[in-house]
Every structure is written in C-alpha cells, then in structure tokens.
N, C-alpha and C. Protein backbone atom coordinates (compact mmCIF):
# COMPACT_ATOMS: atom_id res chain seq x y z
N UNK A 1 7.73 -210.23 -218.72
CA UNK A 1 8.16 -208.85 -218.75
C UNK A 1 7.99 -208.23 -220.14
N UNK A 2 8.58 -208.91 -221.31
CA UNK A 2 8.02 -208.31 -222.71
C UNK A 2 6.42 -208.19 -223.15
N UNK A 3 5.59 -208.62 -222.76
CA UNK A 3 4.29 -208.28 -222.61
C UNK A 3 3.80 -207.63 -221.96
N UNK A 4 4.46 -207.04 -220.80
CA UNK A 4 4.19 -206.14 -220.18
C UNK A 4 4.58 -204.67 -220.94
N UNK A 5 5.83 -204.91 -221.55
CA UNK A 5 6.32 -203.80 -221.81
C UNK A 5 5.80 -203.36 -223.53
N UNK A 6 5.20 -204.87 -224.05
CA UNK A 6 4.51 -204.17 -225.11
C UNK A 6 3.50 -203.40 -224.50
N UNK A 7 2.48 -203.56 -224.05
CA UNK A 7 0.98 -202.81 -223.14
C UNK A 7 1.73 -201.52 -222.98
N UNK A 8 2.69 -201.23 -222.39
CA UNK A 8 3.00 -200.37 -221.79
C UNK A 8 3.58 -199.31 -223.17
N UNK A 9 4.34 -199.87 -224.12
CA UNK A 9 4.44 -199.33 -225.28
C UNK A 9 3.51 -198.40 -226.13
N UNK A 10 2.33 -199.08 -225.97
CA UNK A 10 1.09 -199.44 -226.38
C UNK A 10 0.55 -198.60 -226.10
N UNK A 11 0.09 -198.17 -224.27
CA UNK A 11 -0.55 -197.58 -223.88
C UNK A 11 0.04 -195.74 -224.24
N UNK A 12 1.55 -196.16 -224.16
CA UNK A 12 2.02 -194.35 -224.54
C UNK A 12 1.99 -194.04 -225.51
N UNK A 13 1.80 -194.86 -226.61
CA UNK A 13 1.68 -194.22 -228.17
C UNK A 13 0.22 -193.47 -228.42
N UNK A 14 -0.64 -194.66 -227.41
CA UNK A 14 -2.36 -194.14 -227.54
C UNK A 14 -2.42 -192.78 -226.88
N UNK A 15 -1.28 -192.25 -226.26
CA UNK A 15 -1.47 -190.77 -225.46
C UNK A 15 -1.01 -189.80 -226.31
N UNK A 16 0.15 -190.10 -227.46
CA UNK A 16 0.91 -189.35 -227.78
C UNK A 16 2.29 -189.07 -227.45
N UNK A 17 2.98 -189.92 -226.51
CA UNK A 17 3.77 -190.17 -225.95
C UNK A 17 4.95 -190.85 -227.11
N UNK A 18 5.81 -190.51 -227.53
CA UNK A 18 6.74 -191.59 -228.60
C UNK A 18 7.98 -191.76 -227.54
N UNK A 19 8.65 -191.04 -226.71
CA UNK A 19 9.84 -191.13 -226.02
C UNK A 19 9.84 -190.30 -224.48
N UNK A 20 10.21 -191.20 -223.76
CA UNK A 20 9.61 -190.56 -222.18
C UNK A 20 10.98 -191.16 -221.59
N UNK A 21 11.31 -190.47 -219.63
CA UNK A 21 12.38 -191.20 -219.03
C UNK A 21 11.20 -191.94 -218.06
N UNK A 22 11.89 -193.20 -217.66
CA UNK A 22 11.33 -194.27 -216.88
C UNK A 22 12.23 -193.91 -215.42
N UNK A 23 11.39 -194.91 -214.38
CA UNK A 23 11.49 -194.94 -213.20
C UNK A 23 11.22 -195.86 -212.63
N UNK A 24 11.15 -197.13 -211.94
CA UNK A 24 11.19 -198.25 -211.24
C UNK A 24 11.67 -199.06 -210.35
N UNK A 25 11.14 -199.20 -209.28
CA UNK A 25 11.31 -199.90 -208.03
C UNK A 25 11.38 -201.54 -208.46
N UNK A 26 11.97 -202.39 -207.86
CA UNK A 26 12.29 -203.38 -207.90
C UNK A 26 11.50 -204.33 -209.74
N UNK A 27 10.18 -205.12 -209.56
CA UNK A 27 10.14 -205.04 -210.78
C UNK A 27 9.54 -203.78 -211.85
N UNK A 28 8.89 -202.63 -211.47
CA UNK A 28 9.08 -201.28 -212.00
C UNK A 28 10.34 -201.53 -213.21
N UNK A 29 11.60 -201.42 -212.55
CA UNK A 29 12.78 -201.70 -213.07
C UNK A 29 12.88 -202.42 -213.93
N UNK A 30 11.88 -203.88 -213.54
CA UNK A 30 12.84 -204.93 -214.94
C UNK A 30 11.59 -204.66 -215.93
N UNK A 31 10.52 -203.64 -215.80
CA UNK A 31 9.45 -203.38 -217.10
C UNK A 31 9.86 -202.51 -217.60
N UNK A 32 11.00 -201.67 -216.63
CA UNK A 32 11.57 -200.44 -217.71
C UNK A 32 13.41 -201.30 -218.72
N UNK A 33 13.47 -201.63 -218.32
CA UNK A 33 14.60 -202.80 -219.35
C UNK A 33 14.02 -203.35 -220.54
N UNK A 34 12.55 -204.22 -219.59
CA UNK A 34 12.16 -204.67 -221.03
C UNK A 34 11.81 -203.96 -221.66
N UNK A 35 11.16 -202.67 -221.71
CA UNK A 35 10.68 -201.75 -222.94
C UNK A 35 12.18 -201.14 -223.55
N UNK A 36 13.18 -201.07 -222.83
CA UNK A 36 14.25 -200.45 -223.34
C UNK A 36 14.58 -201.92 -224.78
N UNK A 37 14.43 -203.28 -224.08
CA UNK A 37 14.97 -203.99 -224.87
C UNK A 37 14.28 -204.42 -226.15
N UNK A 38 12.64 -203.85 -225.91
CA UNK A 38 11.80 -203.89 -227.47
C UNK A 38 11.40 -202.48 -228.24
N UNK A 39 11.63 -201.76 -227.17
CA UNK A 39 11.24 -200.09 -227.90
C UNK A 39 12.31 -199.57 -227.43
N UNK A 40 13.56 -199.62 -227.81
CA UNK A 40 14.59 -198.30 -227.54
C UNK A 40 14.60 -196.87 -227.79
N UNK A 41 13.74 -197.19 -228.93
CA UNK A 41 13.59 -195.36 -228.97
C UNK A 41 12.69 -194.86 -227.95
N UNK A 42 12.21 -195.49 -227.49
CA UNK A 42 10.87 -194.67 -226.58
C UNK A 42 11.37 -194.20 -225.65
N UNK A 43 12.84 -194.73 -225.20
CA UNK A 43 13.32 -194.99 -223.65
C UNK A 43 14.49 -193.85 -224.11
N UNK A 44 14.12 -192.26 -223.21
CA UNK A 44 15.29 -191.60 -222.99
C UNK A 44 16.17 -191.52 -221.81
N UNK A 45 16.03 -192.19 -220.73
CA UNK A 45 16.47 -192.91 -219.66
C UNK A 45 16.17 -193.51 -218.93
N UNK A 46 16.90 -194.49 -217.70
CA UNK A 46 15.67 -195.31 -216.76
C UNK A 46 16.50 -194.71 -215.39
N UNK A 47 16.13 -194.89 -214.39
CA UNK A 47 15.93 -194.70 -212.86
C UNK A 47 15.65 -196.08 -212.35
N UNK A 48 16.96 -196.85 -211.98
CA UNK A 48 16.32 -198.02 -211.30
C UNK A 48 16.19 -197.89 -209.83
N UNK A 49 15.25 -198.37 -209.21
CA UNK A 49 15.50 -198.60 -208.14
C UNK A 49 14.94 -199.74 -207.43
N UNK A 50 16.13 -200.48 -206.72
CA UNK A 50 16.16 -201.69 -205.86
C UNK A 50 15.92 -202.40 -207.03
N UNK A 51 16.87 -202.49 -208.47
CA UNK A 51 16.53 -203.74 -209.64
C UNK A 51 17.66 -204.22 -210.14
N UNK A 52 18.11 -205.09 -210.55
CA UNK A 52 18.99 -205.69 -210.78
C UNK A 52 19.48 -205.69 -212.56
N UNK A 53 20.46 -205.55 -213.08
CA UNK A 53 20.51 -205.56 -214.42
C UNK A 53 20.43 -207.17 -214.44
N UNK A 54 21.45 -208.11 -213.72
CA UNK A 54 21.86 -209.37 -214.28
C UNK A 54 20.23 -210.46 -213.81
N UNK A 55 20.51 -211.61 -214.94
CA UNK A 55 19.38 -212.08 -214.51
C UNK A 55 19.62 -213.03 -213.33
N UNK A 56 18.16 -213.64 -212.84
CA UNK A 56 18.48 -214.68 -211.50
C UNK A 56 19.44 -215.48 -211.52
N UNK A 57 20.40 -215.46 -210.42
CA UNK A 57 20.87 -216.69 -210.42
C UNK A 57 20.57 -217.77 -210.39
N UNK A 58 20.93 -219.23 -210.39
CA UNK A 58 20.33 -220.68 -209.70
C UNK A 58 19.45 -220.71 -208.36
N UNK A 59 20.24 -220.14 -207.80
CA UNK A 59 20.22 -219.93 -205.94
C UNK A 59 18.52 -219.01 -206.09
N UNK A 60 18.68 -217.93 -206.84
CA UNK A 60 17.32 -217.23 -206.46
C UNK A 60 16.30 -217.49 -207.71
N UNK A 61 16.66 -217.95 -208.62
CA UNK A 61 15.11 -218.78 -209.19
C UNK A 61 14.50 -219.93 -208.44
N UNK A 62 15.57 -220.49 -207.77
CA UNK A 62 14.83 -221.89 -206.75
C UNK A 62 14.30 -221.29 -205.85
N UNK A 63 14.11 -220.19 -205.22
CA UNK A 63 14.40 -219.68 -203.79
C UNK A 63 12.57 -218.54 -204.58
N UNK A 64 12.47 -218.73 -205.70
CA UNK A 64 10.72 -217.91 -206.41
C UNK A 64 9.97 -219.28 -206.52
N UNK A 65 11.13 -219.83 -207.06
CA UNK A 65 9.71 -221.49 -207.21
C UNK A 65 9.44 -222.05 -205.52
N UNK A 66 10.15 -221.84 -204.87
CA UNK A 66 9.84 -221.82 -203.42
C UNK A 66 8.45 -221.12 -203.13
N UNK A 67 8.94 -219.71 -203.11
CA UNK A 67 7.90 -219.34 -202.82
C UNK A 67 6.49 -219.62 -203.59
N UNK A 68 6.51 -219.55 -205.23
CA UNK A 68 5.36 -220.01 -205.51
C UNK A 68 4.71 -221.28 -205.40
N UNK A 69 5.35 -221.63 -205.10
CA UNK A 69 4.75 -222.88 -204.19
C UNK A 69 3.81 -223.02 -203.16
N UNK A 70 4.71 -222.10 -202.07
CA UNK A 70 4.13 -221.51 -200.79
C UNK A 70 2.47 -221.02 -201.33
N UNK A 71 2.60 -219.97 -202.36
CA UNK A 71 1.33 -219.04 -202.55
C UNK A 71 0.11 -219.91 -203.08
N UNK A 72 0.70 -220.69 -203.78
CA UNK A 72 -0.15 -221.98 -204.51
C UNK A 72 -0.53 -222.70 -202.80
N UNK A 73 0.05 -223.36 -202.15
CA UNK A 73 -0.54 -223.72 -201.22
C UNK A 73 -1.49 -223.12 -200.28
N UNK A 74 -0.52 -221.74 -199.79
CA UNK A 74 -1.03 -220.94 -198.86
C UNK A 74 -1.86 -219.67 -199.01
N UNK A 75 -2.10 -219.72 -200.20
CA UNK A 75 -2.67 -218.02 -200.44
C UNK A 75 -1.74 -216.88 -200.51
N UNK A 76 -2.16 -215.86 -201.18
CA UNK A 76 -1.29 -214.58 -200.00
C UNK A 76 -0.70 -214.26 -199.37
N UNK A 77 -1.56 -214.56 -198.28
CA UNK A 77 -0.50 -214.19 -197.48
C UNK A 77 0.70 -214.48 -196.83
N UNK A 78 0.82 -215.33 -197.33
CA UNK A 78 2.52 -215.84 -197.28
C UNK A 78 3.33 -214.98 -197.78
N UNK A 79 2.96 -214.28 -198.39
CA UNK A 79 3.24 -212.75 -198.77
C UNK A 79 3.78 -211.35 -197.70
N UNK A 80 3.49 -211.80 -196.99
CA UNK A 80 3.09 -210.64 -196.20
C UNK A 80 4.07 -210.37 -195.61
N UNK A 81 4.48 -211.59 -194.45
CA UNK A 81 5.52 -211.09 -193.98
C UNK A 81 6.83 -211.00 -194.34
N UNK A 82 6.74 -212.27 -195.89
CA UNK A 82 8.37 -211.67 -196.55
C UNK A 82 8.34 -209.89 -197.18
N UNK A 83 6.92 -209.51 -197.98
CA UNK A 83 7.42 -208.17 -198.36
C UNK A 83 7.32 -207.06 -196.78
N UNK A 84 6.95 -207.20 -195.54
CA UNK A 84 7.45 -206.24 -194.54
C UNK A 84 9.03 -206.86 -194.25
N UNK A 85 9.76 -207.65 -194.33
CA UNK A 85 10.80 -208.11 -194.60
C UNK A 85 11.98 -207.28 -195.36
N UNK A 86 10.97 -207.02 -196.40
CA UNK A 86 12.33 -206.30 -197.57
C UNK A 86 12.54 -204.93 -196.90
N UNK A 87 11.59 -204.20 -195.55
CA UNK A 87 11.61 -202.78 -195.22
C UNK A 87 13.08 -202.54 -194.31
N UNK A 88 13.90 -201.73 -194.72
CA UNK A 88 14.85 -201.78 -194.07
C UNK A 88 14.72 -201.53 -192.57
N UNK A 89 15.27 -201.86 -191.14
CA UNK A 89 15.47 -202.02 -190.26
C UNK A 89 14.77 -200.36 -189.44
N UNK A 90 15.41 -199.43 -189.88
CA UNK A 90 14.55 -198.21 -189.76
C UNK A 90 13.10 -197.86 -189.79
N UNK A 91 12.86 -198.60 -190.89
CA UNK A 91 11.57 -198.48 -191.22
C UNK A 91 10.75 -199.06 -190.38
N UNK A 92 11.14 -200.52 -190.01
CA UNK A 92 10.29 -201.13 -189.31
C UNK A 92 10.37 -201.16 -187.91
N UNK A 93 11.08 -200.16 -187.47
CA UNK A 93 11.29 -199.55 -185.63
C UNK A 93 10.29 -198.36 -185.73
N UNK A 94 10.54 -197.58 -187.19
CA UNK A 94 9.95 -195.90 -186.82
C UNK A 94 8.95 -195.51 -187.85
N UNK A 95 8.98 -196.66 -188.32
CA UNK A 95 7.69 -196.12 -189.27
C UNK A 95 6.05 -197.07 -189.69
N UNK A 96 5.92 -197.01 -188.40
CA UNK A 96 3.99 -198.58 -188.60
C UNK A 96 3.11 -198.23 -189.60
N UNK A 97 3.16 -196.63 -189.92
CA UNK A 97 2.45 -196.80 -190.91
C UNK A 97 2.89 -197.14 -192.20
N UNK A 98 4.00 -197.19 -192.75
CA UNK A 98 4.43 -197.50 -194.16
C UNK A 98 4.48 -199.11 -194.08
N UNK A 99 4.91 -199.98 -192.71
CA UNK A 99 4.43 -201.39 -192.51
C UNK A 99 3.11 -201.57 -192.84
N UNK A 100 1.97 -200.95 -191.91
CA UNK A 100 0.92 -201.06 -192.18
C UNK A 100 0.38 -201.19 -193.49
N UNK A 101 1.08 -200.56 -194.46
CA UNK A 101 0.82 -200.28 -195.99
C UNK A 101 1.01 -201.17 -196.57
N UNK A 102 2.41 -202.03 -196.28
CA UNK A 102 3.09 -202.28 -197.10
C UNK A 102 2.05 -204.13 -196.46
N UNK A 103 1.80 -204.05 -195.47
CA UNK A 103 0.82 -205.26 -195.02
C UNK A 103 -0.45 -205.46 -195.93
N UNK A 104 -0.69 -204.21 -196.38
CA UNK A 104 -2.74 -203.97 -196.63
C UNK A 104 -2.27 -204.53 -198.20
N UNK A 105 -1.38 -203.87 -198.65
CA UNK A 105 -0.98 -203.89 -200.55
C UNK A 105 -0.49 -205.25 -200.68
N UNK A 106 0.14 -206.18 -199.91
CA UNK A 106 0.65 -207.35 -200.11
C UNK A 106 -0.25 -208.34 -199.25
N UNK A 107 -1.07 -208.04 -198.63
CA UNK A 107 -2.38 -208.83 -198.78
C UNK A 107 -3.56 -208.73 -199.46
N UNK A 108 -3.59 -207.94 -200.00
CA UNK A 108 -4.57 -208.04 -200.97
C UNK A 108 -4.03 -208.16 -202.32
N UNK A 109 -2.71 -208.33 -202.96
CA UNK A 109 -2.76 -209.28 -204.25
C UNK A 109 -3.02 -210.64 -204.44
N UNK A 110 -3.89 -210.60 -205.12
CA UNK A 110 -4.05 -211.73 -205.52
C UNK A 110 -2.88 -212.80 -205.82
N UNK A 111 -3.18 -213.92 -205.36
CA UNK A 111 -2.84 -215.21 -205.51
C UNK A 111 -1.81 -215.55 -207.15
N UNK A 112 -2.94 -215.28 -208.10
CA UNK A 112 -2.48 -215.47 -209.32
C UNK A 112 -1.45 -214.12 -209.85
N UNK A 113 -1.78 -213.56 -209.54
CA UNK A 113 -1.09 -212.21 -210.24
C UNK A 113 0.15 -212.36 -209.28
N UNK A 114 0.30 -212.45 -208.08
CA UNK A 114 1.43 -212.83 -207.56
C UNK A 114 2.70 -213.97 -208.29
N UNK A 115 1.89 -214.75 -208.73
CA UNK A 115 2.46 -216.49 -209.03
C UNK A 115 2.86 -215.51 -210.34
N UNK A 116 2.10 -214.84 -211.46
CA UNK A 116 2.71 -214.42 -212.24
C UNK A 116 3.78 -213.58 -212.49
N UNK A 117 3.78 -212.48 -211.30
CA UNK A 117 5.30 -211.69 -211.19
C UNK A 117 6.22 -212.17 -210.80
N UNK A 118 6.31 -213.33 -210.25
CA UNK A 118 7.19 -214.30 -209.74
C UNK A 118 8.07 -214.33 -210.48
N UNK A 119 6.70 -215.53 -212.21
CA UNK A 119 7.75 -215.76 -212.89
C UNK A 119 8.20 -214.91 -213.81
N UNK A 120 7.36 -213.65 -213.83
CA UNK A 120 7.65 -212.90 -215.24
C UNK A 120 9.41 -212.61 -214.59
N UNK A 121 9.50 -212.08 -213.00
CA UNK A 121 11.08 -211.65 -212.63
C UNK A 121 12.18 -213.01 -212.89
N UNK A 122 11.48 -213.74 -212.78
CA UNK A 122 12.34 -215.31 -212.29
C UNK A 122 13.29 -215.31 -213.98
N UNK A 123 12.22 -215.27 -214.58
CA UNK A 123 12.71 -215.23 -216.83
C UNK A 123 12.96 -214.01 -217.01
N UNK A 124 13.50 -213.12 -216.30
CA UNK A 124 13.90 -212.01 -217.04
C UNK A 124 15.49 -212.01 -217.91
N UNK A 125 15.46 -211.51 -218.84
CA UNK A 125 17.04 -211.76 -219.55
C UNK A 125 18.16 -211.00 -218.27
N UNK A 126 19.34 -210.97 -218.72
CA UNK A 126 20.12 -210.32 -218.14
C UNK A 126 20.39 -209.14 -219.45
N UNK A 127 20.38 -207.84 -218.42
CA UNK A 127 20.14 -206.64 -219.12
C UNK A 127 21.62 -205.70 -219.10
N UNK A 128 22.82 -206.43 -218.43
CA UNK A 128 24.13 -205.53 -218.15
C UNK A 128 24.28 -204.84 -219.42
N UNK A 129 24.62 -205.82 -220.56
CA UNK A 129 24.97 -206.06 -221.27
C UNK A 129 24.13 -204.08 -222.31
N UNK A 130 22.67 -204.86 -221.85
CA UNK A 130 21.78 -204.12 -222.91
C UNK A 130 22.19 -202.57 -222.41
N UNK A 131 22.29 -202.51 -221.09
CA UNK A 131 22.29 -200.60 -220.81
C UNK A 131 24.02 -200.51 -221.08
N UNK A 132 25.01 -201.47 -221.27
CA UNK A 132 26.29 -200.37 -221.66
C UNK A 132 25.91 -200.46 -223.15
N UNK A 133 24.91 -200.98 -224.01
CA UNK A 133 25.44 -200.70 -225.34
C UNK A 133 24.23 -199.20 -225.22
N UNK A 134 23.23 -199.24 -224.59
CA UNK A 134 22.53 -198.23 -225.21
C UNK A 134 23.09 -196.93 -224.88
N UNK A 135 23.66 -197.01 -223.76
CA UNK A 135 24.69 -195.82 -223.69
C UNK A 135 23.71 -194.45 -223.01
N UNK A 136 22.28 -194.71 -222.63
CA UNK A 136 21.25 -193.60 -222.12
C UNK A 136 21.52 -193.41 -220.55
N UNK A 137 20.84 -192.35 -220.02
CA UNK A 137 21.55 -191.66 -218.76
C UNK A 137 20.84 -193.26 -217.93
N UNK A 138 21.00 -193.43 -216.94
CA UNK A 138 21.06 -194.31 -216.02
C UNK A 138 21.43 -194.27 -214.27
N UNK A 139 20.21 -193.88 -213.68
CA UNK A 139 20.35 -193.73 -212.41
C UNK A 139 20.27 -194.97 -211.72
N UNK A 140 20.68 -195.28 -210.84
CA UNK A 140 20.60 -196.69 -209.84
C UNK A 140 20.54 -196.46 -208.58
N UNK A 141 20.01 -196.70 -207.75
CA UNK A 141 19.98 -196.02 -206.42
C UNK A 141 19.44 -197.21 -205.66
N UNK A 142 20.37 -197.50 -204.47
CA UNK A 142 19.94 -199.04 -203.83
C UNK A 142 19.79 -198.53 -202.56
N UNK A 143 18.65 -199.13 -201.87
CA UNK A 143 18.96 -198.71 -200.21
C UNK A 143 20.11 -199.27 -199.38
N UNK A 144 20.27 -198.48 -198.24
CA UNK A 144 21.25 -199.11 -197.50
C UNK A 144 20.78 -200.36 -197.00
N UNK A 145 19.80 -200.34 -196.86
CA UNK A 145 19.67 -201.43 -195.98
C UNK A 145 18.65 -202.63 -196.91
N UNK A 146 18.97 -202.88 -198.38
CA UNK A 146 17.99 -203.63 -198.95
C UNK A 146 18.53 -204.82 -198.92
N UNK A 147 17.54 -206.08 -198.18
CA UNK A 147 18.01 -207.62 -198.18
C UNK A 147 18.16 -207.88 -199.07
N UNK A 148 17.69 -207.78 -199.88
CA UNK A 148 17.58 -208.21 -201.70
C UNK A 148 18.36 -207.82 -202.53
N UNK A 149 18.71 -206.79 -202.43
CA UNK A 149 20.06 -205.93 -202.94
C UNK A 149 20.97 -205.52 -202.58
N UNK A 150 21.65 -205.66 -202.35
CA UNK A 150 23.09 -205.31 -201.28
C UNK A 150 23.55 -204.00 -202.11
N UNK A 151 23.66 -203.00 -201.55
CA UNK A 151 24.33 -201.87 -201.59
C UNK A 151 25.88 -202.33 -203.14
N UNK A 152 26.64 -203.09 -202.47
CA UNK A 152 28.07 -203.30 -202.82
C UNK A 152 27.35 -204.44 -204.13
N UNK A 153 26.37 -204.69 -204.55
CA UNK A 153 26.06 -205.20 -205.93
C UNK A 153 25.78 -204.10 -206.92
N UNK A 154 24.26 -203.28 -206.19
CA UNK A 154 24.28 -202.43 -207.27
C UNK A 154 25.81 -201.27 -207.61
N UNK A 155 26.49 -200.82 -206.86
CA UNK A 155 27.47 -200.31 -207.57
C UNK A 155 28.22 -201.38 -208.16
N UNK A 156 28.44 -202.51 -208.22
CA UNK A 156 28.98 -202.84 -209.39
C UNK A 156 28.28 -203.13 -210.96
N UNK A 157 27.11 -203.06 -210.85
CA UNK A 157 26.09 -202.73 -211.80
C UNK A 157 26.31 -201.84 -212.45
N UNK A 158 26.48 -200.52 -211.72
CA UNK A 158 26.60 -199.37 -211.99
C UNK A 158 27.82 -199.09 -212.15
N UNK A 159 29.12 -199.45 -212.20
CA UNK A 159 30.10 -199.22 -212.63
C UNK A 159 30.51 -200.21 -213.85
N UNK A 160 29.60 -201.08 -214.21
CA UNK A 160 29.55 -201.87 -215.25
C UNK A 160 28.53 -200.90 -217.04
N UNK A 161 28.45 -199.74 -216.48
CA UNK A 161 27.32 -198.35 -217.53
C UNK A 161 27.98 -197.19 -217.34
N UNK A 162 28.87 -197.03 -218.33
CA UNK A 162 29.56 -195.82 -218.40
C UNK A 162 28.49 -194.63 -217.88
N UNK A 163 27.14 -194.65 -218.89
CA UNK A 163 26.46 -193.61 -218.26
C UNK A 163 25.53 -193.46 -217.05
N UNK A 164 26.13 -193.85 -216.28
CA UNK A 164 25.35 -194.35 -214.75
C UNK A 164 26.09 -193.90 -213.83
N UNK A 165 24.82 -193.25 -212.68
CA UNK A 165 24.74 -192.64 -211.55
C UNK A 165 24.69 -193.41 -210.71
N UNK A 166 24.94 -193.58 -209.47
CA UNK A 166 24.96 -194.64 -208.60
C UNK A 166 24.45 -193.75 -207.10
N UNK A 167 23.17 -194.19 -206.25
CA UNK A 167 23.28 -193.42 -205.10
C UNK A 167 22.50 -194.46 -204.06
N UNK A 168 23.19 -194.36 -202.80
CA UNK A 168 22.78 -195.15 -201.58
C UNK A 168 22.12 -194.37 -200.94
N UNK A 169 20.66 -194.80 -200.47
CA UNK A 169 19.60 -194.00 -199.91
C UNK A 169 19.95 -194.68 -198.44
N UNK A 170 20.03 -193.36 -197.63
CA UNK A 170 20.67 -193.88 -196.16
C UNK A 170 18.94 -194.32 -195.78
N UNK A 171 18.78 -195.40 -194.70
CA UNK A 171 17.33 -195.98 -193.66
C UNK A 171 16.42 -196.53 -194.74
N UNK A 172 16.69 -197.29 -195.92
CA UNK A 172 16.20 -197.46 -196.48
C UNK A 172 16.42 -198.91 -197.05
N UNK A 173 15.22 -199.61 -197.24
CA UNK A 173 15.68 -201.11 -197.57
C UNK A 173 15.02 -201.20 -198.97
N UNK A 174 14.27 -202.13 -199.25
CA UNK A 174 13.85 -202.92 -200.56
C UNK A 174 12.71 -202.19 -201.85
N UNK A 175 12.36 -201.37 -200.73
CA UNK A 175 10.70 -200.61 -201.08
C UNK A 175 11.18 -198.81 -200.70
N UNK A 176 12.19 -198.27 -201.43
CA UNK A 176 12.60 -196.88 -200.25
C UNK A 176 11.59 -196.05 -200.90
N UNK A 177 10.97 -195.83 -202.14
CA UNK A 177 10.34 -194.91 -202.24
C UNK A 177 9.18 -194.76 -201.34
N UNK A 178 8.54 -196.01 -200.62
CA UNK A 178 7.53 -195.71 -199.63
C UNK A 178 8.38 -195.36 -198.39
N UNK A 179 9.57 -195.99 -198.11
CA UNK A 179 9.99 -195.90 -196.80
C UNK A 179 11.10 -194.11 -196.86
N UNK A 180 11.23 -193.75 -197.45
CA UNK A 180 12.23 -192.60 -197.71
C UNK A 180 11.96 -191.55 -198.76
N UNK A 181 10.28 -191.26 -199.37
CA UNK A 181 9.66 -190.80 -200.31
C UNK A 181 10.70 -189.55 -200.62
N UNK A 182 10.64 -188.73 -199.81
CA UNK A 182 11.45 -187.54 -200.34
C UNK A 182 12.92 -187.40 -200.47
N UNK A 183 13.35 -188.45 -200.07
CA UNK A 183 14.90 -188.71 -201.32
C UNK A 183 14.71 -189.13 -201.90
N UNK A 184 14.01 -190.19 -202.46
CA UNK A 184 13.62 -190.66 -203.56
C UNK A 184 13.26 -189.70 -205.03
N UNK A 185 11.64 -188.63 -204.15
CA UNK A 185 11.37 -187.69 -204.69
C UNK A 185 12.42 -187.04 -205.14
N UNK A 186 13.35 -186.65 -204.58
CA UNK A 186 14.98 -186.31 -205.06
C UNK A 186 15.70 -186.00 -205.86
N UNK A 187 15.82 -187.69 -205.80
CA UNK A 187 16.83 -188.03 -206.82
C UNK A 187 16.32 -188.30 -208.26
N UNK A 188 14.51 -188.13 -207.82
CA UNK A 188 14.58 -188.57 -209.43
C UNK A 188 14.31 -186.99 -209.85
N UNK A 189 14.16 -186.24 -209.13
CA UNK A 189 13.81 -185.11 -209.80
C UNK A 189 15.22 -184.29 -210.52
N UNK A 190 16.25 -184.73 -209.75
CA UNK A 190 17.65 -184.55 -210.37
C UNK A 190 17.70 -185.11 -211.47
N UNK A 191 17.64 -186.12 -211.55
CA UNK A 191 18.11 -187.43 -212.89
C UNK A 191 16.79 -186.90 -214.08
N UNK A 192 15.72 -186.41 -213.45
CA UNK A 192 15.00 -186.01 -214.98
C UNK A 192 15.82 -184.53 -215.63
N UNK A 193 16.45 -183.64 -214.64
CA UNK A 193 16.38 -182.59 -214.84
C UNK A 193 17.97 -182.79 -215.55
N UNK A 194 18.88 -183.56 -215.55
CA UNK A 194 20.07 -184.33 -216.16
C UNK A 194 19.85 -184.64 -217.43
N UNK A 195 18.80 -185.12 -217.35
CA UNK A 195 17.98 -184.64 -219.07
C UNK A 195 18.12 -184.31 -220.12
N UNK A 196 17.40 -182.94 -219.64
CA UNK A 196 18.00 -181.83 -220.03
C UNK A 196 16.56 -181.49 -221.26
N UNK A 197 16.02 -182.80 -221.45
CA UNK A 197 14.20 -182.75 -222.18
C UNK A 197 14.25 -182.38 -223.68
C-alpha cells in the first residue's frame, strides 16, 4: 500500500496537484490512508467506502493466504464468484448487469496482480489511530448489506474520528458504488462540498 501511495503522490505533484480530497471503495480506501500516512499534507479529506481503518485480524489474514493459494493454484477465476459474492442480495436478484460486470472485471485480473492486492490489504497498518490524530473531514459509508463489512463495524470506526460522517447505503453490499451509483454519487458530492475548497 505505501508504494502505491508513493506513485500516487507522485503522479499528483507531476499535474500540479499539492492537496486534493480522496475517495475509495474497499482497497481505494486503504491507498487513500496510506497516502494520508506518508503525505498528510496532500490529503484534505478521505471518503471511505466499504474500508476498514483497523488492520486484519488473525481470522482474515489466514482466510487471504487461503485464497491466494486458491489463485496460485486455480487462476482467476476463483475470483469470480467470491467478488459477485460481496454484491449485496438486491443487487444480485435485480441487477445482471452490474453482476455481469462485476464477472467480466474479476475475470480478467490477472493472476499476479490479484496475489499482489491480497497481500498489499493483508499488511496494511491499522489506521484508527492515524485518522483521530489527523483530525480531517472523514466520510465512511458502509452498505447495508456488505459481507465484508458489517454495517455495526463501520460505525464504530466512525465513532472512533471525532471528524467523521457515518452513512448506511440502503440495497447495497461490498462494491455499492457500482451497485447504488447515485447515492454514492451523493454522498460524495455532499462530503466534497463540506469542504468548503
């Protein structure tokens, strides 16, 4: 994740960019932490969504070396049907095409680049700590229906950051910005405009 978030450092200085607000879906999220945790100035707020501040537990780093295992054996697509998995229950009664999507994008990553986000999430620090000291605006927004995230975790996340927003996206599981785009669209357009720029 800190190599990611240098590149990413990197890439906004080459634009002209010195301080921007972030936004991120599951690991989205833990690349916007890590840039908070090597470039703080750059970071005038983050928008998590479906990410966790604390790092893996025991239970779910065994439960990535599992799977990379699987991908090392099996390819891909072993992929596939855990990420239509993370789509909350709604999604996957009333919506085939955002399945369909979410089938085409998680079969076609690659093998390796998979095995690597694994572990870049698996080693991520625990970040509680880092967003109550930085004290920057902080949206969190979990679906109702995310396997991976339980609703009743991220608000305690979020009541662990004085400056944090907390919002439950109703029909929505792991992935809501594909499955629920325009609350999503939303809420972040609120949380930039909270701002204030």
């Amino acid at each position: 994740m800190g190599g990611w978030a240098v590149i990413l450092a990197a890439d906004l200085r080459a634009r002209g960019i010195e301080r921007a607000a972030f936004a991120g879906c599951s690991m989205g999220g833990y690349a916007a932490l890590s840039l908070l945790r090597i470039e703080p100035s750059m970071v005038a707020g983050i928008a998590l969504i479906s990410s966790r501040t604390p790092a893996d537990s025991a239970a779910q780093q065994a439960a990535r070396a599992d799977m990379i295992a699987r991908i090392e054996r099996e390819g891909a697509q072993v992929v596939v049907d855990f990420a239509v998995g993370l789509l909350g229950p709604a999604t996957r009664a009333s919506k085939p095409d955002v399945v369909a999507a979410v089938r085409v994008i998680a079969g076609d990553a690659q093998p390796k680049a998979l095995i690597d986000g694994y572990r870049a999430i698996g080693s991520r620090l625990d970040s509680s700590a880092l967003l109550a000291q930085a004290a920057i605006p902080l949206a969190i927004i979990a679906g109702a229906d995310d396997p991976m995230l339980p609703a009743s975790d991220a608000a305690k996340m979020a009541a662990g950051v004085p400056s944090a927003s907390f919002t439950v996206v109703p029909d929505a599981g792991h992935i809501s910005p594909m499955e629920t785009p325009d609350a999503i669209t939303d809420l972040l357009r609120a949380f930039w405009s909270s701002l204030g720029r």
